[in-house]
C-alpha atoms as a PDB file:
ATOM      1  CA  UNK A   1      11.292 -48.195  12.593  1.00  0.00           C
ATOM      2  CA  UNK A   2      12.698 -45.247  11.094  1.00  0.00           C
ATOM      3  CA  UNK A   3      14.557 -42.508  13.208  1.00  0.00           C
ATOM      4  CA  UNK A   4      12.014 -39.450  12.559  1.00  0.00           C
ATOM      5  CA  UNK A   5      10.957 -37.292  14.967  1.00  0.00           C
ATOM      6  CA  UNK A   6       7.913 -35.112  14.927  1.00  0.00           C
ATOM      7  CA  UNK A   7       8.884 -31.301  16.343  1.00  0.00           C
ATOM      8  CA  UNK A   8       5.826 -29.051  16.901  1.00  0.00           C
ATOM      9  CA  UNK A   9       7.155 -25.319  16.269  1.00  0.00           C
ATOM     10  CA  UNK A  10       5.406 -22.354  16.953  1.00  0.00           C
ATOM     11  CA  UNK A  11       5.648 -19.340  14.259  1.00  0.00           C
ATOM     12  CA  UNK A  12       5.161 -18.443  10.796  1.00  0.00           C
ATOM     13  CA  UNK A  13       6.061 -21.462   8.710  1.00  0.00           C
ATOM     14  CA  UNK A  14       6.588 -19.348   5.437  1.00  0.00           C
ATOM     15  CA  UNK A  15       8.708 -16.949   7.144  1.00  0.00           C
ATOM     16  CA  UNK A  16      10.908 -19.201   8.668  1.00  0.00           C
ATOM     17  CA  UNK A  17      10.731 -21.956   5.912  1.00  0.00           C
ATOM     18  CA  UNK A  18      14.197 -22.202   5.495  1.00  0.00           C
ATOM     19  CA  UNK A  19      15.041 -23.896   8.495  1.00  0.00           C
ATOM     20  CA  UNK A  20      13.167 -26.701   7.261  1.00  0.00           C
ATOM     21  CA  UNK A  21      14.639 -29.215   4.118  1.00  0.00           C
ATOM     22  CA  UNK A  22      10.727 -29.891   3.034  1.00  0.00           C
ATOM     23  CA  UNK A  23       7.456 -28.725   3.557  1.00  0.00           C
ATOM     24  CA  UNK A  24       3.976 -30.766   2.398  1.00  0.00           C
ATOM     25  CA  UNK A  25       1.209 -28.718   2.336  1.00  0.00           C
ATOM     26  CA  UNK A  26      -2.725 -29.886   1.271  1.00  0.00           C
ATOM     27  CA  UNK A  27      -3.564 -28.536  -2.098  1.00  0.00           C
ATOM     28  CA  UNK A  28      -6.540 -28.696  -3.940  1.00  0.00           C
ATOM     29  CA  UNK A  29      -6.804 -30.387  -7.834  1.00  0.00           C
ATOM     30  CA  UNK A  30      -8.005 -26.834  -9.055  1.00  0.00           C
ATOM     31  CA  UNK A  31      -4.079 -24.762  -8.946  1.00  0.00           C
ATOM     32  CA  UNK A  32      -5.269 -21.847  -7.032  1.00  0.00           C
ATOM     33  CA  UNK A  33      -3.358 -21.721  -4.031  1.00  0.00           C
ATOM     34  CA  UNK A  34      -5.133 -18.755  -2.679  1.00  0.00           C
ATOM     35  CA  UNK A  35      -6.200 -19.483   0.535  1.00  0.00           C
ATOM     36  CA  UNK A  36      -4.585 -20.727   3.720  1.00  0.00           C
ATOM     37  CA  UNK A  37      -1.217 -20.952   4.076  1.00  0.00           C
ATOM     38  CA  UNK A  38      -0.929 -21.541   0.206  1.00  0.00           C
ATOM     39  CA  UNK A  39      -0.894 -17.956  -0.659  1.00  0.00           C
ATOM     40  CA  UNK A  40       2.135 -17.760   1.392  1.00  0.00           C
ATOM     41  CA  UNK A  41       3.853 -20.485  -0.332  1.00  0.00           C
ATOM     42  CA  UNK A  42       3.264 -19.298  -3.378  1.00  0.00           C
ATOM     43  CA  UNK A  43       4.054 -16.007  -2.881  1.00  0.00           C
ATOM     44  CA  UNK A  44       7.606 -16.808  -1.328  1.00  0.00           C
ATOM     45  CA  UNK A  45       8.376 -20.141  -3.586  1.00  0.00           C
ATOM     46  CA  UNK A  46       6.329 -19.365  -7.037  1.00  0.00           C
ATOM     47  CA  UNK A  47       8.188 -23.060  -8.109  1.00  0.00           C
ATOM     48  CA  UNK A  48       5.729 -24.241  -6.098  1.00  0.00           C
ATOM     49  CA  UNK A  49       2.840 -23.036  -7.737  1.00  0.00           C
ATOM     50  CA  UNK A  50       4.557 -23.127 -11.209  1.00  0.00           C
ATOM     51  CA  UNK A  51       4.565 -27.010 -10.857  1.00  0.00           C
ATOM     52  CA  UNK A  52       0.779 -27.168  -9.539  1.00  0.00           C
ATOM     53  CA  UNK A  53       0.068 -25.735 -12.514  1.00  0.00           C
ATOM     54  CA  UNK A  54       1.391 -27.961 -14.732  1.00  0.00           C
ATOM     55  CA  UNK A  55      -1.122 -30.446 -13.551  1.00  0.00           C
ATOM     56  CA  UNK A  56      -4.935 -30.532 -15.235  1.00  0.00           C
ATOM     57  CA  UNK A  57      -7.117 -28.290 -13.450  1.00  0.00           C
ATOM     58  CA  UNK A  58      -9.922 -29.660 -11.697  1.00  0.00           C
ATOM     59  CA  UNK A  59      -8.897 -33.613 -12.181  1.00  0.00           C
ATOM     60  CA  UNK A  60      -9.835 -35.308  -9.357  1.00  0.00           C
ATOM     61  CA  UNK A  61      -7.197 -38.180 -10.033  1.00  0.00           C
ATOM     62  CA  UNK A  62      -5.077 -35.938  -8.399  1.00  0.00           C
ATOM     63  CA  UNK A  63      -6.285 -36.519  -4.734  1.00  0.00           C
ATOM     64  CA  UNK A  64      -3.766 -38.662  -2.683  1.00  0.00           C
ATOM     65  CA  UNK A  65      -0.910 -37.945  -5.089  1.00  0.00           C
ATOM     66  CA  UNK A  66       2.083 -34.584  -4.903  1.00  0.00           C
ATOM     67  CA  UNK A  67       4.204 -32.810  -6.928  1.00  0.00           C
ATOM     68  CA  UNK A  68       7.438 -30.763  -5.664  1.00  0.00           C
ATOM     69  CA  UNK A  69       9.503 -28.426  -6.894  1.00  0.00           C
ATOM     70  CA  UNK A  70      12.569 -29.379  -8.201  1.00  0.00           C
ATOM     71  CA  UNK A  71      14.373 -26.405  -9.189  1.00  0.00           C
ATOM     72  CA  UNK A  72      16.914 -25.783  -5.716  1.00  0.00           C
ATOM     73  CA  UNK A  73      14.394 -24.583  -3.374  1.00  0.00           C
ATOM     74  CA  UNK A  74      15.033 -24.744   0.541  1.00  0.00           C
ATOM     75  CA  UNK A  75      13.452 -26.000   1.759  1.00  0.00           C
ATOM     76  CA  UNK A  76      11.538 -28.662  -1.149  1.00  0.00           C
ATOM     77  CA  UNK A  77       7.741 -27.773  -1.034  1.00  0.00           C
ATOM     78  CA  UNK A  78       5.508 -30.958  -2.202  1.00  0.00           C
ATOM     79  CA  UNK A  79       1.752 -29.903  -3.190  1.00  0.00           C
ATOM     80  CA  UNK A  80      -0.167 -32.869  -1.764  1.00  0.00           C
ATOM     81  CA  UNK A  81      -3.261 -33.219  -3.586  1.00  0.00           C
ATOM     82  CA  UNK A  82      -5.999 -33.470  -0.401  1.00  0.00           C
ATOM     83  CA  UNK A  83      -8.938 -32.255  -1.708  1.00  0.00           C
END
Protein backbone atom coordinates (compact mmCIF):
# COMPACT_ATOMS: atom_id res chain seq x y z
CA UNK A 1 0.00 0.00 0.00
CA UNK A 2 1.41 3.19 -0.89
CA UNK A 3 1.62 6.16 1.66
CA UNK A 4 -0.84 8.73 -0.23
CA UNK A 5 -3.21 10.61 1.32
CA UNK A 6 -6.23 12.21 -0.20
CA UNK A 7 -6.67 16.10 1.27
CA UNK A 8 -9.98 17.75 0.28
CA UNK A 9 -9.17 21.68 0.08
CA UNK A 10 -11.51 24.27 -0.26
CA UNK A 11 -10.60 27.34 -2.74
CA UNK A 12 -9.63 28.21 -6.11
CA UNK A 13 -7.39 25.45 -7.39
CA UNK A 14 -5.82 27.70 -10.20
CA UNK A 15 -5.13 30.40 -7.88
CA UNK A 16 -3.50 28.54 -5.40
CA UNK A 17 -1.95 25.87 -7.78
CA UNK A 18 1.32 26.25 -6.59
CA UNK A 19 1.00 24.67 -3.44
CA UNK A 20 0.39 21.60 -5.21
CA UNK A 21 3.51 19.47 -7.21
CA UNK A 22 0.68 18.13 -9.88
CA UNK A 23 -2.62 18.68 -10.94
CA UNK A 24 -4.81 16.08 -13.40
CA UNK A 25 -7.55 17.60 -14.81
CA UNK A 26 -10.33 15.77 -17.45
CA UNK A 27 -9.78 17.03 -20.91
CA UNK A 28 -11.54 16.39 -23.87
CA UNK A 29 -9.74 14.77 -27.37
CA UNK A 30 -10.85 18.08 -29.21
CA UNK A 31 -7.80 20.81 -27.48
CA UNK A 32 -10.20 23.42 -26.48
CA UNK A 33 -9.89 23.82 -22.95
CA UNK A 34 -12.56 26.39 -22.71
CA UNK A 35 -14.81 25.40 -20.27
CA UNK A 36 -14.61 24.39 -16.63
CA UNK A 37 -11.78 24.77 -14.80
CA UNK A 38 -9.69 24.33 -18.10
CA UNK A 39 -9.88 27.88 -19.07
CA UNK A 40 -8.18 28.57 -15.90
CA UNK A 41 -5.43 26.23 -16.51
CA UNK A 42 -4.79 27.37 -19.56
CA UNK A 43 -4.88 30.73 -18.96
CA UNK A 44 -2.32 30.54 -15.95
CA UNK A 45 -0.06 27.45 -17.42
CA UNK A 46 -0.44 27.93 -21.46
CA UNK A 47 2.30 24.66 -21.37
CA UNK A 48 -0.56 23.01 -20.60
CA UNK A 49 -2.57 23.72 -23.42
CA UNK A 50 0.51 24.02 -25.76
CA UNK A 51 1.02 20.19 -25.21
CA UNK A 52 -2.87 19.33 -25.71
CA UNK A 53 -2.40 20.68 -28.76
CA UNK A 54 0.14 18.78 -30.02
CA UNK A 55 -2.18 15.86 -29.94
CA UNK A 56 -4.75 15.13 -33.14
CA UNK A 57 -7.85 16.91 -32.65
CA UNK A 58 -10.86 15.02 -32.25
CA UNK A 59 -9.07 11.32 -31.99
CA UNK A 60 -10.88 9.42 -29.79
CA UNK A 61 -7.77 7.08 -29.04
CA UNK A 62 -7.02 9.63 -26.77
CA UNK A 63 -9.63 8.75 -24.00
CA UNK A 64 -7.98 7.05 -20.92
CA UNK A 65 -4.51 8.32 -21.84
CA UNK A 66 -2.54 12.16 -20.54
CA UNK A 67 -0.07 14.33 -21.51
CA UNK A 68 1.85 16.89 -19.06
CA UNK A 69 3.82 19.58 -19.38
CA UNK A 70 7.25 19.22 -19.13
CA UNK A 71 8.77 22.49 -19.38
CA UNK A 72 9.34 23.48 -15.19
CA UNK A 73 5.87 24.15 -14.29
CA UNK A 74 4.71 24.02 -10.50
CA UNK A 75 2.99 22.47 -10.04
CA UNK A 76 3.06 19.58 -13.33
CA UNK A 77 -0.47 19.77 -14.97
CA UNK A 78 -1.36 16.27 -16.82
CA UNK A 79 -4.40 16.66 -19.44
CA UNK A 80 -6.22 13.37 -18.84
CA UNK A 81 -8.05 12.51 -21.83
CA UNK A 82 -11.84 11.70 -20.19
CA UNK A 83 -14.04 12.40 -22.73
Amino acid sequence: MSDWKLKYVVGDLVRDAEQFEVICHGSNCFNTMGAGIAVGIRKKFPEAYKIDCETQYGDTKKLGTFTYTKEQTTPVIVNAYTQ
